[in-house]
N, C-alpha and C. Protein backbone atom coordinates (compact mmCIF):
# COMPACT_ATOMS: atom_id res chain seq x y z
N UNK A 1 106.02 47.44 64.89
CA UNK A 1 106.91 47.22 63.79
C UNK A 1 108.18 48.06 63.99
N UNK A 2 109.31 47.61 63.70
CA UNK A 2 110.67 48.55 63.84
C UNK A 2 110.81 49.03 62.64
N UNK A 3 111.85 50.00 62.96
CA UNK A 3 112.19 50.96 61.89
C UNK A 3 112.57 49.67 60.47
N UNK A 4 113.37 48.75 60.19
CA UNK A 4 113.73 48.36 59.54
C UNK A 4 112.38 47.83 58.21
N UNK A 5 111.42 47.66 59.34
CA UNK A 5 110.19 46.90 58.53
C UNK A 5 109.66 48.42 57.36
N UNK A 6 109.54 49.07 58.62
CA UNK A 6 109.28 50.63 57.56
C UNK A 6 110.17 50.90 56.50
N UNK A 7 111.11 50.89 56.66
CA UNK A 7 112.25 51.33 55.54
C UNK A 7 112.29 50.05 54.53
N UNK A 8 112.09 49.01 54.78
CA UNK A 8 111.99 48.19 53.54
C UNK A 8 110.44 48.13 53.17
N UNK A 9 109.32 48.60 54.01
CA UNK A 9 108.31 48.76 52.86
C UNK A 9 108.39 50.44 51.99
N UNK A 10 108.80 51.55 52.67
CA UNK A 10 109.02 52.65 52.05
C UNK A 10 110.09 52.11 50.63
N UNK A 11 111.25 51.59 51.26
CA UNK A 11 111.86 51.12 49.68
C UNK A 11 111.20 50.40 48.90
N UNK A 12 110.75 49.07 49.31
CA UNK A 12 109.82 48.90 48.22
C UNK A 12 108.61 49.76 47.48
N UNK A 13 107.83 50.80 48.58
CA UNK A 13 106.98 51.40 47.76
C UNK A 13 107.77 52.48 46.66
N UNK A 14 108.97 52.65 47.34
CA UNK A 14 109.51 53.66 46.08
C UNK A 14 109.62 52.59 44.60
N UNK A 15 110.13 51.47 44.99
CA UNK A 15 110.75 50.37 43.68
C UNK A 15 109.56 50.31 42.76
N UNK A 16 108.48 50.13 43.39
CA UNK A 16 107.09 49.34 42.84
C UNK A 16 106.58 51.43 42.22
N UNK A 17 106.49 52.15 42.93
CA UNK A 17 106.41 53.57 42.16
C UNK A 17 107.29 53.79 41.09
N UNK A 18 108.30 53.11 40.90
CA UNK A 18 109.61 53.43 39.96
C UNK A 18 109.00 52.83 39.05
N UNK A 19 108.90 51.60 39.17
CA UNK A 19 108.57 50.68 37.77
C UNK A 19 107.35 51.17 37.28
N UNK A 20 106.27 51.76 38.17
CA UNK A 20 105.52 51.67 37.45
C UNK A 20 105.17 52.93 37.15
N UNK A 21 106.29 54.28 37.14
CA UNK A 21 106.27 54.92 36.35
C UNK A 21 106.82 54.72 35.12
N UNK A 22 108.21 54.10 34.98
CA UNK A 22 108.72 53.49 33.97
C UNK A 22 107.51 52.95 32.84
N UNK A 23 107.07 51.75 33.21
CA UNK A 23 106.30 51.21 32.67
C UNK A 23 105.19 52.12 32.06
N UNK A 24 104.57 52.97 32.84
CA UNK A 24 103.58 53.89 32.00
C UNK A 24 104.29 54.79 30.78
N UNK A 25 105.63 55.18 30.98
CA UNK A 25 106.27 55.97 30.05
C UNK A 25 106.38 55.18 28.75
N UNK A 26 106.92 53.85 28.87
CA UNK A 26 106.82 52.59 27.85
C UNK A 26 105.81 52.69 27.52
N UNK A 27 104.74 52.92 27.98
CA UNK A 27 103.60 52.04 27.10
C UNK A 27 102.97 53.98 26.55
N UNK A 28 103.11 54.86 27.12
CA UNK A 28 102.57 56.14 26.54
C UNK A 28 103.59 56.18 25.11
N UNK A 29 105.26 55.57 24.91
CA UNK A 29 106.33 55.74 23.94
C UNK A 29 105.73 54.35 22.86
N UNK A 30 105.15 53.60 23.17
CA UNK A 30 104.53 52.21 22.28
C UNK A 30 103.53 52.97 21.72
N UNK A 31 102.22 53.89 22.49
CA UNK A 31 101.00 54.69 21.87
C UNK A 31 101.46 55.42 20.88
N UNK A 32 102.28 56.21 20.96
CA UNK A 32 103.40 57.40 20.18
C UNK A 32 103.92 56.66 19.29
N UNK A 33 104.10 55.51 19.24
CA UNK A 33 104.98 55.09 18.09
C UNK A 33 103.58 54.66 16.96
N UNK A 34 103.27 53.70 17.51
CA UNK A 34 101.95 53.27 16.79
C UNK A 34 101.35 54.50 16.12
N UNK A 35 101.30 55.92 16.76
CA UNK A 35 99.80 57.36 16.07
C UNK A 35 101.06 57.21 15.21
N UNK A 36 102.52 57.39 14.74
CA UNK A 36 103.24 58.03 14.23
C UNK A 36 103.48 56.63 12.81
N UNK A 37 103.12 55.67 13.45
CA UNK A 37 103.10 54.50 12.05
C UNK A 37 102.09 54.44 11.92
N UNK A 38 100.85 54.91 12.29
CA UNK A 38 99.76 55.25 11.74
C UNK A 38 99.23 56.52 10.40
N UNK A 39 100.26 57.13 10.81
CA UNK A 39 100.63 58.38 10.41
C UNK A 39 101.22 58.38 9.18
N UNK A 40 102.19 57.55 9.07
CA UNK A 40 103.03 57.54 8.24
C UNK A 40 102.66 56.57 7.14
N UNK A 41 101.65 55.69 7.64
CA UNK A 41 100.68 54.47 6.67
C UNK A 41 99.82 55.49 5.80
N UNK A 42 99.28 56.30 6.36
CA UNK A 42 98.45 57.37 5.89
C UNK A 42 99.07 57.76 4.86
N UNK A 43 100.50 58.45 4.82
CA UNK A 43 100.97 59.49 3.98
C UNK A 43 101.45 59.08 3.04
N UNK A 44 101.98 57.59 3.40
CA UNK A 44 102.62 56.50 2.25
C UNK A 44 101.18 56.14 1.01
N UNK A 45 100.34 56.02 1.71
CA UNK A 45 99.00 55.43 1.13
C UNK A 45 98.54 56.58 0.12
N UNK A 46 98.44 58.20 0.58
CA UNK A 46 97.79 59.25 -0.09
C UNK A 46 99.09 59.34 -1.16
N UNK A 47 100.37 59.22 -1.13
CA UNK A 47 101.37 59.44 -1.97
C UNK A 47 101.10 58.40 -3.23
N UNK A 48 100.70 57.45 -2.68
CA UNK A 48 100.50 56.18 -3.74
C UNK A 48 99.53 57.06 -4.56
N UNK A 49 98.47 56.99 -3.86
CA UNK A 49 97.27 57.12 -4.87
C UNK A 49 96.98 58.67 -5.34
N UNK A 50 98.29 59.34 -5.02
CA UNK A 50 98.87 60.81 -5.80
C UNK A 50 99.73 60.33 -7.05
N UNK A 51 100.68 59.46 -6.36
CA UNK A 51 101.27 58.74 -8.30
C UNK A 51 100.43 57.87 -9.30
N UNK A 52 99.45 57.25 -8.83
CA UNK A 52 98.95 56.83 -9.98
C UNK A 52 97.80 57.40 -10.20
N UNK A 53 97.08 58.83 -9.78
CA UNK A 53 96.01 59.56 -9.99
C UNK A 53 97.24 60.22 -11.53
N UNK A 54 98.64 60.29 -10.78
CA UNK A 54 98.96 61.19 -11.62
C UNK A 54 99.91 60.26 -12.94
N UNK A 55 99.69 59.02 -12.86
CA UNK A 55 100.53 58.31 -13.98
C UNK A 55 99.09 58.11 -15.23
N UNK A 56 97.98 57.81 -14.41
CA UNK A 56 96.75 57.82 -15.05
C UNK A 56 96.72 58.87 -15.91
N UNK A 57 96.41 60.23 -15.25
CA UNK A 57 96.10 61.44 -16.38
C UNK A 57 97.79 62.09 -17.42
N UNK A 58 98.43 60.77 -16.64
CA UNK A 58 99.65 61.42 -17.78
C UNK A 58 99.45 60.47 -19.11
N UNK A 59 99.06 59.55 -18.47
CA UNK A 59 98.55 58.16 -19.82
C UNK A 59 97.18 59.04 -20.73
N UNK A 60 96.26 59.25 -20.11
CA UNK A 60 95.53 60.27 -20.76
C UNK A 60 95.79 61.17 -21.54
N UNK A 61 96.64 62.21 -21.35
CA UNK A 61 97.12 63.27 -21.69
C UNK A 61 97.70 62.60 -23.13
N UNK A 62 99.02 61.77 -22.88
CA UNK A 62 99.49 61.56 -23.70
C UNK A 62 98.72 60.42 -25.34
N UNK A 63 97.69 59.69 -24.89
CA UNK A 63 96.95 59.16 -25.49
C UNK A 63 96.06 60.19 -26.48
N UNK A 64 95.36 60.85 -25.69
CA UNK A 64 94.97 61.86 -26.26
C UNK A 64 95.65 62.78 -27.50
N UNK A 65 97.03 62.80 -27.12
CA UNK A 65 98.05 63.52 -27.85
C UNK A 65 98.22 62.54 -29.28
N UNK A 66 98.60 61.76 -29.08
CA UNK A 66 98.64 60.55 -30.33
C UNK A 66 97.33 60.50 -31.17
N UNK A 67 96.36 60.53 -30.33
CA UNK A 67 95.30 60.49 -30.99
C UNK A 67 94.33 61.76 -31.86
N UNK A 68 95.19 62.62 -31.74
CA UNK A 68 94.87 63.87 -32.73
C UNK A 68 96.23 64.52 -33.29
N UNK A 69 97.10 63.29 -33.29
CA UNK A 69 98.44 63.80 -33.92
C UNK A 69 99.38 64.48 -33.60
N UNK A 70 99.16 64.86 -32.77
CA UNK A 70 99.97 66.10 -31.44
C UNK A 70 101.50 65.71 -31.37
N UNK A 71 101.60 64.20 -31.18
CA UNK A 71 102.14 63.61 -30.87
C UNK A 71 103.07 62.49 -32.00
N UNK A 72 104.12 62.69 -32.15
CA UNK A 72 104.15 61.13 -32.81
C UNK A 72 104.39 59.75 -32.08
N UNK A 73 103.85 58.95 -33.11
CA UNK A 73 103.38 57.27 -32.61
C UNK A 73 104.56 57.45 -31.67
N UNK A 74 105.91 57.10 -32.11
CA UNK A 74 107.07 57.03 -31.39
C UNK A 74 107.41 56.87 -30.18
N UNK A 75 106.92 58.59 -29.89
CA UNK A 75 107.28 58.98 -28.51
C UNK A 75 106.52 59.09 -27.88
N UNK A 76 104.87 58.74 -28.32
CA UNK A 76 103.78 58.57 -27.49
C UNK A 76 104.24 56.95 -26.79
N UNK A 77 104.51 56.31 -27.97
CA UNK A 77 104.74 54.78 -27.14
C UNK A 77 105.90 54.60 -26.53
N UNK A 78 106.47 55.18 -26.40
CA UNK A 78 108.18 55.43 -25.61
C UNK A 78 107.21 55.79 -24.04
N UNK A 79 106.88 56.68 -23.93
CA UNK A 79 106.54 57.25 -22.76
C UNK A 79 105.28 56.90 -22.09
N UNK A 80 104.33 56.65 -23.16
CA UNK A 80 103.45 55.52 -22.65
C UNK A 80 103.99 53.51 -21.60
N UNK A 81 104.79 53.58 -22.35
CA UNK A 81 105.22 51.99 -22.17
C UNK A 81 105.88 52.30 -20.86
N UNK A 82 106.31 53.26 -20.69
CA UNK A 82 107.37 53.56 -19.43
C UNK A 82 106.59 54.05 -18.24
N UNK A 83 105.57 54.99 -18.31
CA UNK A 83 103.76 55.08 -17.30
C UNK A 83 103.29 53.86 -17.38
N UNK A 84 103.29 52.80 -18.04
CA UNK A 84 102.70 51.66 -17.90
C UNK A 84 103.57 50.73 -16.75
N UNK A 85 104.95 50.51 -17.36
CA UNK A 85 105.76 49.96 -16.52
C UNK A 85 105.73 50.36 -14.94
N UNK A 86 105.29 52.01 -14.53
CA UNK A 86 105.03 52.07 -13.52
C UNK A 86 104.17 51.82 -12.16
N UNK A 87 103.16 51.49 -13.30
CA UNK A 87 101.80 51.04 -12.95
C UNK A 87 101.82 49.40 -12.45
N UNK A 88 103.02 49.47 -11.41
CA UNK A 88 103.28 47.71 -10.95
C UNK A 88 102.16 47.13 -10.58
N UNK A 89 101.40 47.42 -9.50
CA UNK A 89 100.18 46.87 -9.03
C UNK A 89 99.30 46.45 -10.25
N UNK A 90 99.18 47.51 -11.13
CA UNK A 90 97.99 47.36 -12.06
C UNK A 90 98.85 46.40 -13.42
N UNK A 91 99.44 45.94 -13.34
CA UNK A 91 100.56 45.34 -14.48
C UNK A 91 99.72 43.78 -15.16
N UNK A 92 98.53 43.80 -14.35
CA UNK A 92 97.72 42.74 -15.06
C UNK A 92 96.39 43.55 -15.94
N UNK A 93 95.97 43.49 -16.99
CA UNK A 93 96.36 42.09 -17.58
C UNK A 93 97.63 42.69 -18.48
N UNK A 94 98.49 41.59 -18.99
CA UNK A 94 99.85 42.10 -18.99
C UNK A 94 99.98 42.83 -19.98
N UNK A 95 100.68 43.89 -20.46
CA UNK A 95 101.18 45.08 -21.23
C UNK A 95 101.74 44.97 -22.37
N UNK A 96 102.13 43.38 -22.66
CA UNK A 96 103.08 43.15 -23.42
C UNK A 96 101.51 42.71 -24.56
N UNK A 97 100.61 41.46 -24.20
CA UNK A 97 99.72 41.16 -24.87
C UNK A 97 98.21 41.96 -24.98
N UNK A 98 98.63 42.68 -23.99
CA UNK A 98 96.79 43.71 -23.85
C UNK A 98 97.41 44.72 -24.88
N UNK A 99 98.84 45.39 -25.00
CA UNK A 99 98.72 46.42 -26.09
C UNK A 99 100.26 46.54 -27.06
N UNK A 100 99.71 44.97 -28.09
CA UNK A 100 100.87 45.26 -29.17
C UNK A 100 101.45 46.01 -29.64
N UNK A 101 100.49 46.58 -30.23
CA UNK A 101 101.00 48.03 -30.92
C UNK A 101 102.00 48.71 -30.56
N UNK A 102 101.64 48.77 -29.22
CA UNK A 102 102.65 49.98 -28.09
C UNK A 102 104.31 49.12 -28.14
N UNK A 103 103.44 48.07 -27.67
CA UNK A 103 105.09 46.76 -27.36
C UNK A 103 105.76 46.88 -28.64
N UNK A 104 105.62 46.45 -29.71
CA UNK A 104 106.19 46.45 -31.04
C UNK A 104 106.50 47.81 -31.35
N UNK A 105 106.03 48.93 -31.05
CA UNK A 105 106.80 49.80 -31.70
C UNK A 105 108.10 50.27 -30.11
N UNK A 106 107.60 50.38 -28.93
CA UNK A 106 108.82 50.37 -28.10
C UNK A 106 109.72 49.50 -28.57
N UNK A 107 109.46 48.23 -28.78
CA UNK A 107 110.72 47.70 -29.40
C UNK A 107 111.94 48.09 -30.43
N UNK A 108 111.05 48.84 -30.92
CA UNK A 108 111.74 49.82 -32.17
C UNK A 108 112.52 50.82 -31.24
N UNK A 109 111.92 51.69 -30.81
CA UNK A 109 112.37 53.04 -30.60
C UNK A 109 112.88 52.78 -29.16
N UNK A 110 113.44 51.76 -28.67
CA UNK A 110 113.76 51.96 -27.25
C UNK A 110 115.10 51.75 -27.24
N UNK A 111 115.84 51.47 -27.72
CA UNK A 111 117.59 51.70 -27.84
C UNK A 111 117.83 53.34 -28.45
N UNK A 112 117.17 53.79 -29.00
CA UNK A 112 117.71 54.91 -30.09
C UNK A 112 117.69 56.02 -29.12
N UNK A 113 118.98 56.82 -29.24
CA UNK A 113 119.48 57.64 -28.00
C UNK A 113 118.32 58.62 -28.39
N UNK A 114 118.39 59.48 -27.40
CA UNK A 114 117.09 60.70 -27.48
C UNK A 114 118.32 62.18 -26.54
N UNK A 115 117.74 63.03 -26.87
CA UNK A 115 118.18 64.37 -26.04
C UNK A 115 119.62 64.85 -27.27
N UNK A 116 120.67 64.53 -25.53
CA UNK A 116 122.23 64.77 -26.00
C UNK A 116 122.85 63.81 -26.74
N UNK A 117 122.24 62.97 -26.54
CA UNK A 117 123.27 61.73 -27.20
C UNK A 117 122.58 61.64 -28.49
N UNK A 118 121.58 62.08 -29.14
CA UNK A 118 121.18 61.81 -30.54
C UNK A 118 121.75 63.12 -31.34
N UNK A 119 121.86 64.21 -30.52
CA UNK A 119 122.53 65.42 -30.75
C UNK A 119 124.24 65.25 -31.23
N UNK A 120 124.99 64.07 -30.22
CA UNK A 120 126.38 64.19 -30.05
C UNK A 120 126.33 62.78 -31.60
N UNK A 121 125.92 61.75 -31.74
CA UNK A 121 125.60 60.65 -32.91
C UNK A 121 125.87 61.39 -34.24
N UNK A 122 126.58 60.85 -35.27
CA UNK A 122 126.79 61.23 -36.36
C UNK A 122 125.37 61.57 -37.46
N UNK A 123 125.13 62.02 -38.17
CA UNK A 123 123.59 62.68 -38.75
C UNK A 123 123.43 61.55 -39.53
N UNK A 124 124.49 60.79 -40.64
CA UNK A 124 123.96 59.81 -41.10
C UNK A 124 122.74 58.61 -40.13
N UNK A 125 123.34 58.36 -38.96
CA UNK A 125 123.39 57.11 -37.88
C UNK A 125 121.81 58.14 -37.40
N UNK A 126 121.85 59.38 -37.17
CA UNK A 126 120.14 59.63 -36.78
C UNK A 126 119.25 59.69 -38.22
N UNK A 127 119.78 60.04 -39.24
CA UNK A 127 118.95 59.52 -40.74
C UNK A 127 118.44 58.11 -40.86
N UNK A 128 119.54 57.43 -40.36
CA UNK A 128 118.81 55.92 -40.51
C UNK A 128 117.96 55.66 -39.79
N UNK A 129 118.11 56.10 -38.14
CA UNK A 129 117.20 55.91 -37.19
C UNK A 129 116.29 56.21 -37.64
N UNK A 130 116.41 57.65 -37.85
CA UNK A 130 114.87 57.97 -38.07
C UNK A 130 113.85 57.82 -39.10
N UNK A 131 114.20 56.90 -40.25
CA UNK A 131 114.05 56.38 -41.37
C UNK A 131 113.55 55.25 -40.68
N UNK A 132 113.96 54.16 -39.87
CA UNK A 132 113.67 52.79 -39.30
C UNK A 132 112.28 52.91 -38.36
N UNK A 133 112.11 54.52 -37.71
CA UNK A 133 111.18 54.89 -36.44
C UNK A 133 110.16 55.09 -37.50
N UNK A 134 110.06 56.23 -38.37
CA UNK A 134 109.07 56.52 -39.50
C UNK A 134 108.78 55.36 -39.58
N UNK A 135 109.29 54.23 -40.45
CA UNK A 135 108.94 53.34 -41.08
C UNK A 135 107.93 52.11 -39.91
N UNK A 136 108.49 52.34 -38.72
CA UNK A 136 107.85 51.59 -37.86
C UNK A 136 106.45 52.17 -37.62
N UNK A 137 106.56 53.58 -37.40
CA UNK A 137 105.46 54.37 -37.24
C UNK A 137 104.33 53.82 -38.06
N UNK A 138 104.73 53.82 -39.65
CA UNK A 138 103.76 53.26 -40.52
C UNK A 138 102.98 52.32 -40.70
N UNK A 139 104.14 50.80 -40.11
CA UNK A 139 103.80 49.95 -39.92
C UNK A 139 102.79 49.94 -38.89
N UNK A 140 102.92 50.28 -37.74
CA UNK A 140 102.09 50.10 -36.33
C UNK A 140 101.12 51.09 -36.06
N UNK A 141 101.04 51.70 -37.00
CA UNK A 141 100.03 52.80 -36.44
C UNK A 141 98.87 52.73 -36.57
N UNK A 142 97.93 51.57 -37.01
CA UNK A 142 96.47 50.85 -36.86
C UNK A 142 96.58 50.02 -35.16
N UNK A 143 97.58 49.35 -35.13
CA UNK A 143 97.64 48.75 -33.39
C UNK A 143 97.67 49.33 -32.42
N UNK A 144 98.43 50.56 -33.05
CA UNK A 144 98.96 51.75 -32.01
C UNK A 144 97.93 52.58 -31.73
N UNK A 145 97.31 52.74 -32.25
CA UNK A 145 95.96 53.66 -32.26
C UNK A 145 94.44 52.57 -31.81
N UNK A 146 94.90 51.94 -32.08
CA UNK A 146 93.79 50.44 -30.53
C UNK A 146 94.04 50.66 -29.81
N UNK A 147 95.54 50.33 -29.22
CA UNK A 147 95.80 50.40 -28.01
C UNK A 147 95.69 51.52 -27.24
N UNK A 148 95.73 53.09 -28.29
CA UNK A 148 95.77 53.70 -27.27
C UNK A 148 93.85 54.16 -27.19
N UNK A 149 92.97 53.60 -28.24
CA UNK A 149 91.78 53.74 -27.63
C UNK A 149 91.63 52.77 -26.68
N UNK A 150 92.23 51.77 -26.10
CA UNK A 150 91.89 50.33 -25.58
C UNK A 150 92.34 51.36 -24.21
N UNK A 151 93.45 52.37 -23.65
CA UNK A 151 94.42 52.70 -22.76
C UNK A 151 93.24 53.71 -22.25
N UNK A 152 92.91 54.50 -23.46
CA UNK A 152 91.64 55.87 -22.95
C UNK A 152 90.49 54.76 -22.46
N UNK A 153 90.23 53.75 -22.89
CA UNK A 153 88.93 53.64 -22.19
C UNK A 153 88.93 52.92 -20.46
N UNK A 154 90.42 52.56 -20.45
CA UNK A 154 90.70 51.73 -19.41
C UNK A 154 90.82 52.92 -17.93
N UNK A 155 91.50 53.81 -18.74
CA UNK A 155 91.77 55.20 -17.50
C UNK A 155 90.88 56.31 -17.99
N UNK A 156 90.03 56.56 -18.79
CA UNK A 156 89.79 57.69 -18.78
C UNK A 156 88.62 57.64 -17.69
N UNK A 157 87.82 58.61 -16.75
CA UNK A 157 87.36 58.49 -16.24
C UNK A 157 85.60 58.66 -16.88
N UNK A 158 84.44 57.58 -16.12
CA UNK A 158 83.32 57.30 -16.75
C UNK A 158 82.63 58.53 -16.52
């Protein structure tokens, strides 16, 4: 064999060594990607079921609160309805007909500013409000108090 035959199988054995180091680096950077979206399925997954371990015992908490007065109807169902809304996955059976009470009085109390802005509102304009919220309170507070035993028995744990 002459030199030429050697030097084009030495080049080729370098080409065919090239690629197929290449190629092993690809496929060790495909393994690495996959542990790391494996990884990251994991952390997405434990985060989930960290927010609704923790939307659950806030529904608790606050149920509980309404239900020995702690709380008024109001702003139990303000903040209830809004832990519910979060609860997308679990949004059957639906929120609006599984717990009136709650729905009908959010309806009430869900425009009416809260914090700074009920602070900065003229006192007449929060007298009325809060004359219209009372009065709702009164009205709903046999539904409101279902729903939120209907809410404790759904999350509280057996």
């Amino acid at each position: 064999m002459t030199t030429a035959v050697w030097l084009a199988i030495a080049v080729g054995a370098l080409i065919i060594a090239g690629l197929a180091f290449y190629a092993g680096t690809l496929l060790m950077r495909l393994q690495q990607q996959r542990r790391q979206q494996l990884q990251q399925a994991a952390r997405l997954q434990q985060q989930q079921a960290e927010k609704a371990l923790y939307l659950r015992d806030s529904i608790i908490l606050i149920c509980k609160a309404m239900r020995e007065e702690q709380c008024e109807l109001s702003e139990g169902a303000l903040r209830l309805w809004v832990l519910l809304d979060h609860l997308v996955p679990e949004r059957t059976p639906d929120p609006q007909t599984t717990y009136p009470g709650l729905f009908q009085m959010y309806q009430v109390v869900k425009d009416m500013p809260t914090h700074q802005a009920r602070k900065a509102q003229a006192k007449s304009l929060t007298r009325q409000q809060d004359k219209v919220r009372l009065q709702a309170e009164q009205d709903f507070k046999q539904p409101i108090l279902a729903d939120v035993a209907a809410l404790l028995q759904r999350f509280q744990p057996q």
